[in-house]
C-alpha atoms as a PDB file:
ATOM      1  CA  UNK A   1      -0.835  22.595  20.829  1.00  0.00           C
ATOM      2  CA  UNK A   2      -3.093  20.470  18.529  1.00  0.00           C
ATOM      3  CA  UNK A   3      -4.616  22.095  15.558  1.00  0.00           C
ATOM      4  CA  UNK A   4      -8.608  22.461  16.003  1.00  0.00           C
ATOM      5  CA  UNK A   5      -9.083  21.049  12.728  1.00  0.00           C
ATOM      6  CA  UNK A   6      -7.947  17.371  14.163  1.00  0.00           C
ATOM      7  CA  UNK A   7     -10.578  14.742  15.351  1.00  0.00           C
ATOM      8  CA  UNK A   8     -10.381  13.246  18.331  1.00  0.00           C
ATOM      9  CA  UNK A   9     -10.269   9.634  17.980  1.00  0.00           C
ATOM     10  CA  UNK A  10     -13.534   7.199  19.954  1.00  0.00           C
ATOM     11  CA  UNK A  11     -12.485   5.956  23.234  1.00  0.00           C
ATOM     12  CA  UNK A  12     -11.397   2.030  23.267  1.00  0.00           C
ATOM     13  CA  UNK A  13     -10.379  -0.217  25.883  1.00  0.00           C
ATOM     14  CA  UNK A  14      -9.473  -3.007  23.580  1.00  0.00           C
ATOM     15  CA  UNK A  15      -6.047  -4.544  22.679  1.00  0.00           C
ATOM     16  CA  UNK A  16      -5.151  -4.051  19.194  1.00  0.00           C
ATOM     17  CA  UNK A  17      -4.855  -7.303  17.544  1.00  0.00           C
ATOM     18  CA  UNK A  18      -1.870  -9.006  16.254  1.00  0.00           C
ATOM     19  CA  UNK A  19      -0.248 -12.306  14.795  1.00  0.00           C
ATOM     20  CA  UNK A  20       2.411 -13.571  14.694  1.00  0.00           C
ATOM     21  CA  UNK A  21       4.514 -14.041  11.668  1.00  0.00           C
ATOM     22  CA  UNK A  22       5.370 -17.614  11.020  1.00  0.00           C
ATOM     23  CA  UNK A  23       8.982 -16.783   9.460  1.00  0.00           C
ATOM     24  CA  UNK A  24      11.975 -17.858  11.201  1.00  0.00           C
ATOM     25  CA  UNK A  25      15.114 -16.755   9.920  1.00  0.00           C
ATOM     26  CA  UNK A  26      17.198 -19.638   8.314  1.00  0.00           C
ATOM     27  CA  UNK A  27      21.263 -18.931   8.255  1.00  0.00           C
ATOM     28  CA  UNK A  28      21.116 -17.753   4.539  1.00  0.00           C
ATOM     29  CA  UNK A  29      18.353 -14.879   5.305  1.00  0.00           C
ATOM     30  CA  UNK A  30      14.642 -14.641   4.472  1.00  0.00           C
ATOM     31  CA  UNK A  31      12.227 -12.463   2.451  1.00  0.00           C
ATOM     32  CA  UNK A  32       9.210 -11.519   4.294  1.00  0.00           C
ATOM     33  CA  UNK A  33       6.330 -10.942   1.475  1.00  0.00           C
ATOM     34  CA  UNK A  34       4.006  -8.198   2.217  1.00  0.00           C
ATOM     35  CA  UNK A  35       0.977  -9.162   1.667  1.00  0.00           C
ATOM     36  CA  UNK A  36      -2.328  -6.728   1.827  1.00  0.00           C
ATOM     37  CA  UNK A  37      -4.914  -9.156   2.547  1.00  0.00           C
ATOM     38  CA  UNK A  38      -3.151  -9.651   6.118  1.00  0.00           C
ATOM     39  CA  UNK A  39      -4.140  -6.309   7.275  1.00  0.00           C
ATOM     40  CA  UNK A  40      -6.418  -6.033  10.247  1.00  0.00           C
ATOM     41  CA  UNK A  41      -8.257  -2.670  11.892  1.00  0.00           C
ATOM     42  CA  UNK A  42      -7.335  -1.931  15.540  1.00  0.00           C
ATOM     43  CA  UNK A  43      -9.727  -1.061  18.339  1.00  0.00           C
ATOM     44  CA  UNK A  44      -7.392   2.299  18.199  1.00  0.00           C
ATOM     45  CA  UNK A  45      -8.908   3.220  14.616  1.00  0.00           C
ATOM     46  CA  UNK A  46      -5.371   2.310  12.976  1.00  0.00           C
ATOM     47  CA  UNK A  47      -4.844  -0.457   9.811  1.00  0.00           C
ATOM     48  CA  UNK A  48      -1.812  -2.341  11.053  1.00  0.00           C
ATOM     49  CA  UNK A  49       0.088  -5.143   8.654  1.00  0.00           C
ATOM     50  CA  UNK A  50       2.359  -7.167  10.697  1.00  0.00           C
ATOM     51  CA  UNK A  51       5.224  -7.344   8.565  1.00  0.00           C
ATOM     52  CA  UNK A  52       7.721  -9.237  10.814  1.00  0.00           C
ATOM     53  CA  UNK A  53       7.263  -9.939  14.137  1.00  0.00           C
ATOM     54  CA  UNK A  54       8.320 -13.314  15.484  1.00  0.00           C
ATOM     55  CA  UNK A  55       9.239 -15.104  18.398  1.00  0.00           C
ATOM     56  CA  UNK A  56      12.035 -15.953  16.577  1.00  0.00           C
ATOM     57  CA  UNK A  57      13.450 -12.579  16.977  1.00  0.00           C
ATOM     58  CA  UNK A  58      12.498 -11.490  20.371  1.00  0.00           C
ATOM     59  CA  UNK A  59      14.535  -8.062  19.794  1.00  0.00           C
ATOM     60  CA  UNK A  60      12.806  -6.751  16.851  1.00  0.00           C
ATOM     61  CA  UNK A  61       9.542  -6.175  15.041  1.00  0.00           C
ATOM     62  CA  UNK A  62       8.378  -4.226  12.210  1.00  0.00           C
ATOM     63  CA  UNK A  63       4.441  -3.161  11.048  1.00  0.00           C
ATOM     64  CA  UNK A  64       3.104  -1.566   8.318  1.00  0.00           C
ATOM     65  CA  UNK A  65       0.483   1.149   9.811  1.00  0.00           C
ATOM     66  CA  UNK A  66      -2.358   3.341   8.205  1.00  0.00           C
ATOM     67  CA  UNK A  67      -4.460   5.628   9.673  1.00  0.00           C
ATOM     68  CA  UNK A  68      -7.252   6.936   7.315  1.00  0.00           C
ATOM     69  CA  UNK A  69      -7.942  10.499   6.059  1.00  0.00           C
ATOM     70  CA  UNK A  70      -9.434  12.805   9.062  1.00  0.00           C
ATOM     71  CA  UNK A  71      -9.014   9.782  11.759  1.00  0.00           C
ATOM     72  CA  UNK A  72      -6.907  10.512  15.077  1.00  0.00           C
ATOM     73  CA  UNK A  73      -5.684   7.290  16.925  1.00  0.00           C
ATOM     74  CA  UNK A  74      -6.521   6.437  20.662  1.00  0.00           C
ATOM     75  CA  UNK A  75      -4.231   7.223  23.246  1.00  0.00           C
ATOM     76  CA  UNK A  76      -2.548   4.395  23.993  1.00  0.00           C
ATOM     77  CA  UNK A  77       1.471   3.457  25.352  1.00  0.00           C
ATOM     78  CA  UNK A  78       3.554   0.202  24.614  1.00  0.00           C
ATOM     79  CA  UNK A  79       5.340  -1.201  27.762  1.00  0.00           C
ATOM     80  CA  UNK A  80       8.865  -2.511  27.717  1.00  0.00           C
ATOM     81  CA  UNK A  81       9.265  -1.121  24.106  1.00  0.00           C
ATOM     82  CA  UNK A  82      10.470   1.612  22.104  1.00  0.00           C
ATOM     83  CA  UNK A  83       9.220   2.481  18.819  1.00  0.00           C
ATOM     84  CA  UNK A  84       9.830   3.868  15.784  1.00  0.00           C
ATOM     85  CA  UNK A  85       7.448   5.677  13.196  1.00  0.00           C
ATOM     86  CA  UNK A  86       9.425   5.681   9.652  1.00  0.00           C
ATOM     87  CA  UNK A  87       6.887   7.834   7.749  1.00  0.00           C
ATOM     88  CA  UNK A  88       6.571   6.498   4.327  1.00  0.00           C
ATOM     89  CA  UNK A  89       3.203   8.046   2.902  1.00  0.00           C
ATOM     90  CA  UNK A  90       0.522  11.383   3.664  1.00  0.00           C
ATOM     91  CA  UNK A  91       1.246  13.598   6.584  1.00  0.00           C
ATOM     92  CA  UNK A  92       0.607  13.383   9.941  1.00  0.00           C
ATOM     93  CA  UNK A  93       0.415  14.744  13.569  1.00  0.00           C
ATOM     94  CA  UNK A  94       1.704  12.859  16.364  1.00  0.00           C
ATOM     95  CA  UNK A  95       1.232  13.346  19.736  1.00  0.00           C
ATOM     96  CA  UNK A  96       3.923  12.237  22.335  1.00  0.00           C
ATOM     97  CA  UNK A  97       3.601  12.510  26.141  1.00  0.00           C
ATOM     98  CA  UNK A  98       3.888  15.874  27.270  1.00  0.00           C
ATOM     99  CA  UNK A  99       5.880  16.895  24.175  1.00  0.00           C
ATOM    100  CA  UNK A 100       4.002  19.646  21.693  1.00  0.00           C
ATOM    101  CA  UNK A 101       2.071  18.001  18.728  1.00  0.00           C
ATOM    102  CA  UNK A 102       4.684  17.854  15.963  1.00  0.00           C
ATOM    103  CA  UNK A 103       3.982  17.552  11.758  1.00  0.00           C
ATOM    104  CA  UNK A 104       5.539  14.551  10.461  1.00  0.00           C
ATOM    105  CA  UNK A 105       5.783  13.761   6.364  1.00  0.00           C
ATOM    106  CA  UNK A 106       7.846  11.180   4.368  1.00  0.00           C
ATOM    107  CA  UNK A 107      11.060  10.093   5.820  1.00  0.00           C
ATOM    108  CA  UNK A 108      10.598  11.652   9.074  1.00  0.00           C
ATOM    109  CA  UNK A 109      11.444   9.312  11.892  1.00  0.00           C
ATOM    110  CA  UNK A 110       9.233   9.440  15.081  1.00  0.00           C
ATOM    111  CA  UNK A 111      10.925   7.625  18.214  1.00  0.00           C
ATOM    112  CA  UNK A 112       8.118   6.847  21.056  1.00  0.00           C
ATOM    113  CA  UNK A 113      10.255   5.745  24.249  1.00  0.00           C
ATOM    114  CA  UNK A 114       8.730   2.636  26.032  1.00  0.00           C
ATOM    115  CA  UNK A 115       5.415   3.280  28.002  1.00  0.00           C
ATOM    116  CA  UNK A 116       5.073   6.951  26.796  1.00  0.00           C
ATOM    117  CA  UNK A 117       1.668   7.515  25.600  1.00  0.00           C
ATOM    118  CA  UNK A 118       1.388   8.553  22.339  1.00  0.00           C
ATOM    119  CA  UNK A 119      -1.340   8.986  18.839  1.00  0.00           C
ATOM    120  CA  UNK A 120      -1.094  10.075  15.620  1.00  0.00           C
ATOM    121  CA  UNK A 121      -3.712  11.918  13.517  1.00  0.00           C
ATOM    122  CA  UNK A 122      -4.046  12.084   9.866  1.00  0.00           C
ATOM    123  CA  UNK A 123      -5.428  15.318   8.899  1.00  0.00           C
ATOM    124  CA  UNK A 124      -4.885  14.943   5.280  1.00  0.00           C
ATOM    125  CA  UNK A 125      -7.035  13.585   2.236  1.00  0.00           C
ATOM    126  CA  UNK A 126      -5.249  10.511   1.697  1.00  0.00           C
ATOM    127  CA  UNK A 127      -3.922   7.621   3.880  1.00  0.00           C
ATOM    128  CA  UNK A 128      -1.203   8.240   6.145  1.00  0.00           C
ATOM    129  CA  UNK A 129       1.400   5.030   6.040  1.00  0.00           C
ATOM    130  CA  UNK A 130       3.976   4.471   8.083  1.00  0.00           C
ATOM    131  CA  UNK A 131       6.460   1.617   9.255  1.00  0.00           C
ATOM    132  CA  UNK A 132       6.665   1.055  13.176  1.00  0.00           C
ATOM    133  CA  UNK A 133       9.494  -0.161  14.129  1.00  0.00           C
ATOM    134  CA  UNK A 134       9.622  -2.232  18.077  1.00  0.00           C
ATOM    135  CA  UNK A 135      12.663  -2.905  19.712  1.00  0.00           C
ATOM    136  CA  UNK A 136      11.517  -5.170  21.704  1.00  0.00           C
ATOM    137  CA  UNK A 137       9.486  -6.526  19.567  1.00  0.00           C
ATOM    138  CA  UNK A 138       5.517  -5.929  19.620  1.00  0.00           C
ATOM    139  CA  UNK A 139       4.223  -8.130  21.913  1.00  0.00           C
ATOM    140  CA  UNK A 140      -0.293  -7.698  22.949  1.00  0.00           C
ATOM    141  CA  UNK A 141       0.667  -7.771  26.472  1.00  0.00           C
ATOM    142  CA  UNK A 142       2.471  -4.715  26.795  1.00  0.00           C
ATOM    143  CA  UNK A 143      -0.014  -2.592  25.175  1.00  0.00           C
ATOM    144  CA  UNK A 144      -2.445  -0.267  27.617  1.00  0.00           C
ATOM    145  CA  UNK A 145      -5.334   1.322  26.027  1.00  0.00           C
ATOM    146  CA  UNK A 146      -5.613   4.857  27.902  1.00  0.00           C
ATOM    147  CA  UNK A 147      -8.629   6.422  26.555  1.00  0.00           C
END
């Protein structure tokens, strides 16, 4: 059950969207640099910072998220991919298919099998940050807007 104190989040039917990094990985390793400036607003109400997602590495990607104070995500699923939520910063409460509405806070992992619908809300007073984690990696095309 959600908490009536959560906003519902405005109805979208755009793709979030995202770049690709321009690392490749040489044989002695690479630093990605995060860098702020990079992040970009989704049409799902969420600041997303791609940290490392190339088609270099087809099997992985990784984002820095944010989702402001009082903001609830769109409903939305990503096909042909699981992800993780790593939970670095605020609290949360994410929503998962049919599951209940579950309270998430630093270090708590969040795993969204592929094509399950899913948002988070931020109910808190300061921004909620977490890393997503895409095996496959994030690709636009296998995102579905379902609000």
């Amino acid at each position: 059950m959600r908490p009536a104190s959560l906003p519902i989040a405005l109805a979208s039917s755009h793709r979030p969207r995202r770049r690709e990094t321009s690392c490749s990985y040489p044989p002695s390793g690479v630093i990605w640099k995060h860098d702020r400036s990079n992040e970009f607003v989704t049409a799902e109400r969420c600041h997303v910072l791609d940290t490392c997602n190339t088609a270099a590495d087809q099997t992985l990607s990784i984002a820095r998220a944010r989702v402001e104070p009082k903001v609830t995500t769109a409903w939305h699923c990503v096909e042909s991919t699981v992800e993780r939520y790593i939970i670095a910063e605020g609290r949360g409460c994410v929503e998962i298919g049919d599951w209940p509405a579950a309270l998430v806070s630093p270090g708590d992992v969040v795993v969204i099998p592929a094509g399950v619908r899913q948002r988070i809300a931020n109910p808190g007073t300061t921004d909620l940050i977490f890393y997503c984690v895409c095996t496959s990696r994030f690709r636009v095309e296998n995102y579905r807007a379902l609000e």
